[in-house]
N, C-alpha and C. Protein backbone atom coordinates (compact mmCIF):
# COMPACT_ATOMS: atom_id res chain seq x y z
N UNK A 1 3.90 12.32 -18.65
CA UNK A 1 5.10 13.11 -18.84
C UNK A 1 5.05 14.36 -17.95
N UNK A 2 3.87 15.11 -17.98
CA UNK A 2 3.91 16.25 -17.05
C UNK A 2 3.12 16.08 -15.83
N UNK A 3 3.13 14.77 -15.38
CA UNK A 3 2.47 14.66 -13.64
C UNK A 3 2.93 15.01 -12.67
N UNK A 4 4.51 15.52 -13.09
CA UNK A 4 4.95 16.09 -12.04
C UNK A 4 4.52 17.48 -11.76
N UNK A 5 4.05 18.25 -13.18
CA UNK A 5 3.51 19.68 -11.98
C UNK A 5 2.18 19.61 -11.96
N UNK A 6 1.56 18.39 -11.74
CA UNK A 6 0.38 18.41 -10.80
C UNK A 6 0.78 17.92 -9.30
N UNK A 7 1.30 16.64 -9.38
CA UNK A 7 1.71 15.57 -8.07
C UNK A 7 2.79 16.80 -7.16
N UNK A 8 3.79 17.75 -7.68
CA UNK A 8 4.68 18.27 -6.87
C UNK A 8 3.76 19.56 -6.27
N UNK A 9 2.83 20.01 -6.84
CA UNK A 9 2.45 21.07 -5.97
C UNK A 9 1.56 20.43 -4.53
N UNK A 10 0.43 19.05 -5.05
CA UNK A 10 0.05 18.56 -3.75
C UNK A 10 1.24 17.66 -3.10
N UNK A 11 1.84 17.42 -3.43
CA UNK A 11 2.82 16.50 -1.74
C UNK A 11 3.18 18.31 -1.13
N UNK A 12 3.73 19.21 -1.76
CA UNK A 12 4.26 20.20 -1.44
C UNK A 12 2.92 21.17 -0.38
N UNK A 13 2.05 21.01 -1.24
CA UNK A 13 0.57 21.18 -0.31
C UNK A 13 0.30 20.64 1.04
N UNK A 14 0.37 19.26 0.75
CA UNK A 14 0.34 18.05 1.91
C UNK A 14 1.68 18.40 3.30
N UNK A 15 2.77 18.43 2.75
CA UNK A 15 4.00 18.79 3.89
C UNK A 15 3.66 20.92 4.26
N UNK A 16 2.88 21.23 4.14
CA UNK A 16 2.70 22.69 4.20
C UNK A 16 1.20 22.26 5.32
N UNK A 17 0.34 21.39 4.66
CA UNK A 17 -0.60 21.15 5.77
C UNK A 17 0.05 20.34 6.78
N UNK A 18 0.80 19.74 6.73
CA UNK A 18 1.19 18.67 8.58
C UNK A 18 1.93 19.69 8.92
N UNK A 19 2.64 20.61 8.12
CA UNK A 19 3.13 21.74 9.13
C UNK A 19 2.35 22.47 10.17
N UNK A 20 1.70 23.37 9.28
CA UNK A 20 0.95 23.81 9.55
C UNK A 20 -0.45 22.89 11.14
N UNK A 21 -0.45 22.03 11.07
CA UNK A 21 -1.10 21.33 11.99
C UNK A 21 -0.51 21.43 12.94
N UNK A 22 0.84 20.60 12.55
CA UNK A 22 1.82 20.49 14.26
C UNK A 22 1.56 21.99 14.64
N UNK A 23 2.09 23.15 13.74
CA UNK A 23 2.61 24.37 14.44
C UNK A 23 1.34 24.86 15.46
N UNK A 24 0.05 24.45 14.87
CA UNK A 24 -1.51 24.59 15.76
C UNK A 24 -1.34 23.26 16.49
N UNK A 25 -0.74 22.98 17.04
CA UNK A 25 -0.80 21.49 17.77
C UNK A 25 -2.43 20.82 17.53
N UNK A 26 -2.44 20.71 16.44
CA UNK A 26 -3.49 19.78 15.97
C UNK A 26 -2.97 18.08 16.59
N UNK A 27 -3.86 17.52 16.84
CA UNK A 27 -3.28 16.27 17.68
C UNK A 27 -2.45 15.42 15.98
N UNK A 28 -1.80 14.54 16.69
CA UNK A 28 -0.60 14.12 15.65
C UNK A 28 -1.55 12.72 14.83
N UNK A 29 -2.25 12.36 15.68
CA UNK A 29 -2.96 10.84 14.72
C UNK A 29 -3.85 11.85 14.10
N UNK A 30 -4.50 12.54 14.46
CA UNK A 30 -5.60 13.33 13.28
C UNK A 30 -4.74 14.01 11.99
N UNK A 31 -3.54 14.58 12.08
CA UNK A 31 -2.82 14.75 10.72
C UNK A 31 -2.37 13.88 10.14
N UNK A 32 -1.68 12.83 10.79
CA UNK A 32 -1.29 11.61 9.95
C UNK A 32 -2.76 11.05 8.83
N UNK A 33 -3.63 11.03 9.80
CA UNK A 33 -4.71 10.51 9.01
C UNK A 33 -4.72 10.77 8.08
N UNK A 34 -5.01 12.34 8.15
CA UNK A 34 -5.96 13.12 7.06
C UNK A 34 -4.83 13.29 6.08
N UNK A 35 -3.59 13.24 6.39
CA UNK A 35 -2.17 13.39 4.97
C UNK A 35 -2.20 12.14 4.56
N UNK A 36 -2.49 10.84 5.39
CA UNK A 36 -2.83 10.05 4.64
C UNK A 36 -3.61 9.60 3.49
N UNK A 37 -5.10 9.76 3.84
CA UNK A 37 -6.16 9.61 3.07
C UNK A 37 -6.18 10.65 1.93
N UNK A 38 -5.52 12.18 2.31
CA UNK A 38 -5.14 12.95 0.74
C UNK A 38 -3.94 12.54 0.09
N UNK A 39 -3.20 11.91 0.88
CA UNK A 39 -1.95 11.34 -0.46
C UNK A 39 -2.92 9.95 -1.11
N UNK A 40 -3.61 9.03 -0.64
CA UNK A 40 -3.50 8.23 -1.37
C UNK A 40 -5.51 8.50 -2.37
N UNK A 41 -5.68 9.45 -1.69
CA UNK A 41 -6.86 10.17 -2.63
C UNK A 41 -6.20 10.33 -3.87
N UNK A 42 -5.50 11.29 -4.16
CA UNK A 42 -4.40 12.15 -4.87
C UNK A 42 -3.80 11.42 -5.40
N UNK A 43 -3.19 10.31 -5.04
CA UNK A 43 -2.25 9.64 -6.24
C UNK A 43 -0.87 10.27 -5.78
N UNK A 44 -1.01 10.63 -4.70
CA UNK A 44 0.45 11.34 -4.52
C UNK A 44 1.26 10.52 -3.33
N UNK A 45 0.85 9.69 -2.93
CA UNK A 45 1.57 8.40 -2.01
C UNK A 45 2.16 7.60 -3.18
N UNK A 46 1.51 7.31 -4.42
CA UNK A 46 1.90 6.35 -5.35
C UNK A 46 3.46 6.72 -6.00
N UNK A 47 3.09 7.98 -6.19
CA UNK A 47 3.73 9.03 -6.99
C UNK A 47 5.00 9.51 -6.33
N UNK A 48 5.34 9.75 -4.99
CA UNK A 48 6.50 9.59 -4.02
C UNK A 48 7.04 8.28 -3.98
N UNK A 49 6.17 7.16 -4.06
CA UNK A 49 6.93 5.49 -3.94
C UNK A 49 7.96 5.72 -5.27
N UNK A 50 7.19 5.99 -6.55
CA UNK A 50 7.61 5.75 -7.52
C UNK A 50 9.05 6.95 -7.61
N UNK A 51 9.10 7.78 -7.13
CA UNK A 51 9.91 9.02 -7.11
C UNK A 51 11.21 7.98 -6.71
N UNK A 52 10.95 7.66 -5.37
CA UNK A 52 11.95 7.26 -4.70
C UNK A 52 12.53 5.77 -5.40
N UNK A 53 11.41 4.95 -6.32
CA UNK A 53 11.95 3.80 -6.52
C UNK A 53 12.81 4.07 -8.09
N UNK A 54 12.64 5.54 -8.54
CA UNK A 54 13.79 6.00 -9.89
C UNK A 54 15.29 5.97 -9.24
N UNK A 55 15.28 6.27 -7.77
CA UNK A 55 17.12 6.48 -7.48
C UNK A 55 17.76 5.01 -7.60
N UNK A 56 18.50 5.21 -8.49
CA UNK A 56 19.27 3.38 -8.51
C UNK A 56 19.90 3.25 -7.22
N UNK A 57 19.80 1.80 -7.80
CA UNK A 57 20.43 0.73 -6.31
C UNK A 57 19.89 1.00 -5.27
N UNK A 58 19.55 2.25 -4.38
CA UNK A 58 18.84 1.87 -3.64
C UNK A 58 17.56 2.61 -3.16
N UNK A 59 17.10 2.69 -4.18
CA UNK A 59 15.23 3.42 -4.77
C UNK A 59 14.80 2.43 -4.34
N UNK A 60 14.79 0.60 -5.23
CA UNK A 60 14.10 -0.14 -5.06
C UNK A 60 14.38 -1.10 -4.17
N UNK A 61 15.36 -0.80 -3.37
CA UNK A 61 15.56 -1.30 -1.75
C UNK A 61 14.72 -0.81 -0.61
N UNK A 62 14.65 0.16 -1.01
CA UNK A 62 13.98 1.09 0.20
C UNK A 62 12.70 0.71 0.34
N UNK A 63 11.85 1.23 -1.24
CA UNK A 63 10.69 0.09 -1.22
C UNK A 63 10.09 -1.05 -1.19
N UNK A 64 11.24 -2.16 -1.15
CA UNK A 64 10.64 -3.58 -1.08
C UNK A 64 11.10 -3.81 0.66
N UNK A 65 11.41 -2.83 1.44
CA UNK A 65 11.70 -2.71 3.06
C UNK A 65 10.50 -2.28 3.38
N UNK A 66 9.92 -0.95 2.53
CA UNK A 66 8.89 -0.68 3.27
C UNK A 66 7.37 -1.31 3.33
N UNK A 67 7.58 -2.25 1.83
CA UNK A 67 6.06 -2.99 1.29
C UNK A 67 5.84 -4.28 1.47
N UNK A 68 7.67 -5.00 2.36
CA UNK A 68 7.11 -6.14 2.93
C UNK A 68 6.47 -6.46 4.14
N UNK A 69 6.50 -5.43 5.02
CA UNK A 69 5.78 -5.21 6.03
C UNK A 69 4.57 -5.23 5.89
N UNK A 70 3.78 -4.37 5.24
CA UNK A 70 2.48 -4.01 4.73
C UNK A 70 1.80 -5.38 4.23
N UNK A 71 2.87 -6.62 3.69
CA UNK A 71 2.02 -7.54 3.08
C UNK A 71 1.55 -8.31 4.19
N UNK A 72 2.56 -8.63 4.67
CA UNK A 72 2.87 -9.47 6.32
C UNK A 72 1.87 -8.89 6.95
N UNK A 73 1.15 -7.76 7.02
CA UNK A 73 0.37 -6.99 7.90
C UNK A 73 -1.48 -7.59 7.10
N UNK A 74 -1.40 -7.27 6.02
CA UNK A 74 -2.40 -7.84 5.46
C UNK A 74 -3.18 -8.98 5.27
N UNK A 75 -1.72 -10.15 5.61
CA UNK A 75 -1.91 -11.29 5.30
C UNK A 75 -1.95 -12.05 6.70
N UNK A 76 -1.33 -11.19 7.97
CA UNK A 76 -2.41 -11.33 9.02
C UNK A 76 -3.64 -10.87 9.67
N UNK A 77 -4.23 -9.79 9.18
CA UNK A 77 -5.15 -9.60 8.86
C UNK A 77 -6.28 -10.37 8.54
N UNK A 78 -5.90 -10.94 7.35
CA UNK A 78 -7.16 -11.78 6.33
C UNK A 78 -6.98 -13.41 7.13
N UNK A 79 -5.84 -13.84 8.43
CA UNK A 79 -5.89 -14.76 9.03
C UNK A 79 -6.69 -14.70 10.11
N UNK A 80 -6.67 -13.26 11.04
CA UNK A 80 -7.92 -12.73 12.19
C UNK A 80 -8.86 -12.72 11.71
N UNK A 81 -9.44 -12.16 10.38
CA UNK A 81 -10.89 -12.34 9.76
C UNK A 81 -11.14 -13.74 9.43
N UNK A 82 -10.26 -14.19 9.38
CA UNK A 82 -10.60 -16.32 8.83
C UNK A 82 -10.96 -16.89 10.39
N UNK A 83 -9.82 -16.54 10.81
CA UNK A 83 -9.92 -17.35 12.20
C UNK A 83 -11.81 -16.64 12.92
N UNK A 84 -11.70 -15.82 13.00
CA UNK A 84 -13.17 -15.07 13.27
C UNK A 84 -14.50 -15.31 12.80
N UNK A 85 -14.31 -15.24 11.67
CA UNK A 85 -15.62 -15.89 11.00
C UNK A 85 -15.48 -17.39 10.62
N UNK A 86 -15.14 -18.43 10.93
CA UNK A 86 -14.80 -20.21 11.62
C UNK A 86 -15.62 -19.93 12.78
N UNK A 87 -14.91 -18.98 13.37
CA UNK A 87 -15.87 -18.67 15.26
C UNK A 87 -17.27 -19.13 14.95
N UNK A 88 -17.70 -18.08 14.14
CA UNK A 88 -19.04 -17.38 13.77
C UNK A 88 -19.83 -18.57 13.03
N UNK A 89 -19.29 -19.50 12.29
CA UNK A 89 -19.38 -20.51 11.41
C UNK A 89 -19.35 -20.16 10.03
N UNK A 90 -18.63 -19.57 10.02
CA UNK A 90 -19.19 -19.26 7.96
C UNK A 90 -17.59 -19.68 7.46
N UNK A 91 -17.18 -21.12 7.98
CA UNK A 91 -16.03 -21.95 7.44
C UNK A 91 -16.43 -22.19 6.07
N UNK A 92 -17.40 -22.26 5.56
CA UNK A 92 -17.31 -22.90 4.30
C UNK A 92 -17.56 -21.73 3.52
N UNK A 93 -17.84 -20.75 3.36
CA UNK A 93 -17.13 -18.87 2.84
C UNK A 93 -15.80 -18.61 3.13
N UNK A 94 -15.60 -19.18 4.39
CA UNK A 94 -13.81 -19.21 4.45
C UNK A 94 -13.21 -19.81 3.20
N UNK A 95 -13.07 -21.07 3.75
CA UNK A 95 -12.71 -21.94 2.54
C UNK A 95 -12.98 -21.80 1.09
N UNK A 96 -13.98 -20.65 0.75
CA UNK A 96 -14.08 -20.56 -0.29
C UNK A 96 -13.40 -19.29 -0.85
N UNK A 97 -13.41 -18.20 -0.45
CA UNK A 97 -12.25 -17.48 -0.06
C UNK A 97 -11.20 -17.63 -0.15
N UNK A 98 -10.85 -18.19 0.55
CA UNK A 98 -9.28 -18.83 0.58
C UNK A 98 -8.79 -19.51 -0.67
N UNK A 99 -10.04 -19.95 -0.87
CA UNK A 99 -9.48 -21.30 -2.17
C UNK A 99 -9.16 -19.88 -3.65
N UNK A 100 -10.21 -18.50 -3.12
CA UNK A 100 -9.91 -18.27 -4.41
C UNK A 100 -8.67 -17.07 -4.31
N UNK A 101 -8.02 -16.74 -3.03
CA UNK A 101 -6.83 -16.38 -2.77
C UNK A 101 -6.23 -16.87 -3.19
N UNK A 102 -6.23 -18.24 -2.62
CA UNK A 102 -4.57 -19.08 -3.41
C UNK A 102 -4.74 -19.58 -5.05
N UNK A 103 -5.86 -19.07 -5.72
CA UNK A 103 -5.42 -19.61 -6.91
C UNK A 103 -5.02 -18.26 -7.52
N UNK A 104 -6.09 -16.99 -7.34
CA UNK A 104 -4.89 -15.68 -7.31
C UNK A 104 -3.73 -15.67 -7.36
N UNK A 105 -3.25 -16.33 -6.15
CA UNK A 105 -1.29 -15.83 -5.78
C UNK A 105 -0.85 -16.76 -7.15
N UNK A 106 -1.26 -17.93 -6.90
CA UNK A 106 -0.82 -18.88 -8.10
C UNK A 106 -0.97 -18.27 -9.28
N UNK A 107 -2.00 -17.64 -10.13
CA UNK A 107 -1.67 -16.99 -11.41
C UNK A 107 -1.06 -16.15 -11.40
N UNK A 108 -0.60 -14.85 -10.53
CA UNK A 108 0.32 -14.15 -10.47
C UNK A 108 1.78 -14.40 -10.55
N UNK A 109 1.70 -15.66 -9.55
CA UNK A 109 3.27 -16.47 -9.77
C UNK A 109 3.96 -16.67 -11.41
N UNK A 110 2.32 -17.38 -11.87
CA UNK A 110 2.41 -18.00 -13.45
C UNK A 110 2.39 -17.24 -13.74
N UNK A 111 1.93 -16.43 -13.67
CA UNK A 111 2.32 -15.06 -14.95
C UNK A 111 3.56 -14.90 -14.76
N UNK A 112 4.13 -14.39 -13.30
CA UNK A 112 4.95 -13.65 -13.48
C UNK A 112 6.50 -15.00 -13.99
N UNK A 113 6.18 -15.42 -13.99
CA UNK A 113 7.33 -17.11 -14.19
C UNK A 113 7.25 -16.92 -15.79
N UNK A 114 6.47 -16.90 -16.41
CA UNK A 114 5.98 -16.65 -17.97
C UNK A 114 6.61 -15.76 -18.19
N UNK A 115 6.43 -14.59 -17.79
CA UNK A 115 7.40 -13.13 -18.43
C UNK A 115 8.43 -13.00 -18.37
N UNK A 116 8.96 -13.80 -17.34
CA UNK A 116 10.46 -13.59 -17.44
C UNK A 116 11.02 -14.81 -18.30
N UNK A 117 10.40 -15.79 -18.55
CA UNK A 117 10.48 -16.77 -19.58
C UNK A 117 10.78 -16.31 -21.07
N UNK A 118 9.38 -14.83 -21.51
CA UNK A 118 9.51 -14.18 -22.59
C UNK A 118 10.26 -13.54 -22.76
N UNK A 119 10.61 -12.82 -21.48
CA UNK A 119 11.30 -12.04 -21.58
C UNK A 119 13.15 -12.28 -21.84
């Protein structure tokens, strides 16, 4: 109930430090970083998603634009590390891996197919 006057003074902290950087022309990938790694230290990357996904109609547009990218990004990712270690030979850690990815996505599916069933 009251996370907002913890979470609003650091994002408010956080946009006062990238200021503050640019205005010292601190190089621009070293602030991104470091506002990165303290928002999602902080809980305050979570805490802005969620801010923005309260505005109706299009809160939770905005975020399923910005988090399908990120999956797509991940999920090629974990295809360069497959394809890579096959190179290397450790196909059968792949495959095992994999096997327990896709039964993951699959209970998530089932669950989530179930709840809206209950629901």
């Amino acid at each position: 109930m009251g996370s907002w006057k913890v979470m609003l003074p650091i994002v408010l902290l956080i946009v006062f430090l990238i200021w503050l950087g640019l205005r010292f022309n601190v190089d621009e990938k070293v602030i991104a970083g470091v506002a990165l790694i303290f928002a999602l230290l902080s809980g305050a990357f979570a805490w802005l998603v969620a801010l923005i996904t309260i505005v109706p109609v299009i809160g939770p547009l905005i975020i399923k634009v910005l988090s399908i990218p990120l999956v797509w990004l991940i999920n090629g990712i974990g295809y360069l590390v497959s394809y890579t270690a096959i190179k290397r030979g450790y196909s059968k850690d792949v495959l095992t891996y994999r096997g327990l990815t896709i039964t993951l996505i699959i209970g998530i599916v089932i669950g989530f197919v179930i709840a809206n069933l209950i629901a």
